[in-house]
Protein backbone atom coordinates (compact mmCIF):
# COMPACT_ATOMS: atom_id res chain seq x y z
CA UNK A 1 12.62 -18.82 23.98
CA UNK A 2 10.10 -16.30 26.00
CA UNK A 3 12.12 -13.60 25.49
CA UNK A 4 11.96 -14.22 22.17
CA UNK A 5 8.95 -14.82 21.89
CA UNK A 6 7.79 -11.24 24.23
CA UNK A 7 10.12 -9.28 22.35
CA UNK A 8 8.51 -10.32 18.85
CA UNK A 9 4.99 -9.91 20.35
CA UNK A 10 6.12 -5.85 22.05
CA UNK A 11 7.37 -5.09 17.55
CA UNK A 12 4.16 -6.38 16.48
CA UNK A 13 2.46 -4.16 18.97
CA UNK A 14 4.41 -0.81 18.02
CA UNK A 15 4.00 -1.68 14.28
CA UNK A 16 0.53 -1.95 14.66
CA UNK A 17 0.43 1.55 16.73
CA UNK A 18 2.62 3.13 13.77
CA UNK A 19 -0.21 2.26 11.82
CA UNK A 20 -3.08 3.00 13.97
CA UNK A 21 -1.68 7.12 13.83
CA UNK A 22 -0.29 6.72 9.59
CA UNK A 23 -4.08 6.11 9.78
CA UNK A 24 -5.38 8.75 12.15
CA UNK A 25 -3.07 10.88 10.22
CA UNK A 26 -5.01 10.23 6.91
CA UNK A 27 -8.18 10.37 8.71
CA UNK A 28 -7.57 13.64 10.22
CA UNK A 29 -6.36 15.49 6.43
CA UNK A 30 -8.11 18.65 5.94
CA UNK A 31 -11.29 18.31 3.50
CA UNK A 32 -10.19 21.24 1.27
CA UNK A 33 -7.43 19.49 0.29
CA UNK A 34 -9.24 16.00 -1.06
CA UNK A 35 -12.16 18.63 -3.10
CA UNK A 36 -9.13 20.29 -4.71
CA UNK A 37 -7.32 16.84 -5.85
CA UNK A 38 -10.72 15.86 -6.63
CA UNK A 39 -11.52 19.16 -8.78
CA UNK A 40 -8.43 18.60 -10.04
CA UNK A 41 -8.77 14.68 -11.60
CA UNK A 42 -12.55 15.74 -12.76
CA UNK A 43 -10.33 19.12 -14.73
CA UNK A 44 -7.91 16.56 -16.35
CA UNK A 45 -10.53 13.73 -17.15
CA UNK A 46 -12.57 16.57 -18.61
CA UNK A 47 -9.61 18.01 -20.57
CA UNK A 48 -8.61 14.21 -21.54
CA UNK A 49 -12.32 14.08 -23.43
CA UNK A 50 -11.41 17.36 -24.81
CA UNK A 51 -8.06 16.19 -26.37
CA UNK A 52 -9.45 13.35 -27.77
CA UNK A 53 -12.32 15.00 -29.29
């Protein structure tokens, strides 16, 4: 039963250090890249309001 119980507690820990760098990761993007996808959602949502007149 402690085994299984250590073993469960050692996955939790890696999962949670998975996330801690997916989230580093994210944190660490470079800011060029969110202005451009942001330039580019403003470009469609302006070219949406075009479309519809």
């Amino acid at each position: 039963m402690t085994v299984a119980r250590s073993d469960g507690i050692s996955q939790a820990r890696a999962s949670g250090r998975a996330a801690d760098r997916s989230i580093a990761a994210w944190h660490d993007r470079p800011l060029g890249a969110e202005i451009a996808v942001s330039g580019t959602e403003a470009l469609q949502t302006q070219l949406a309001a075009t479309a519809r007149g």
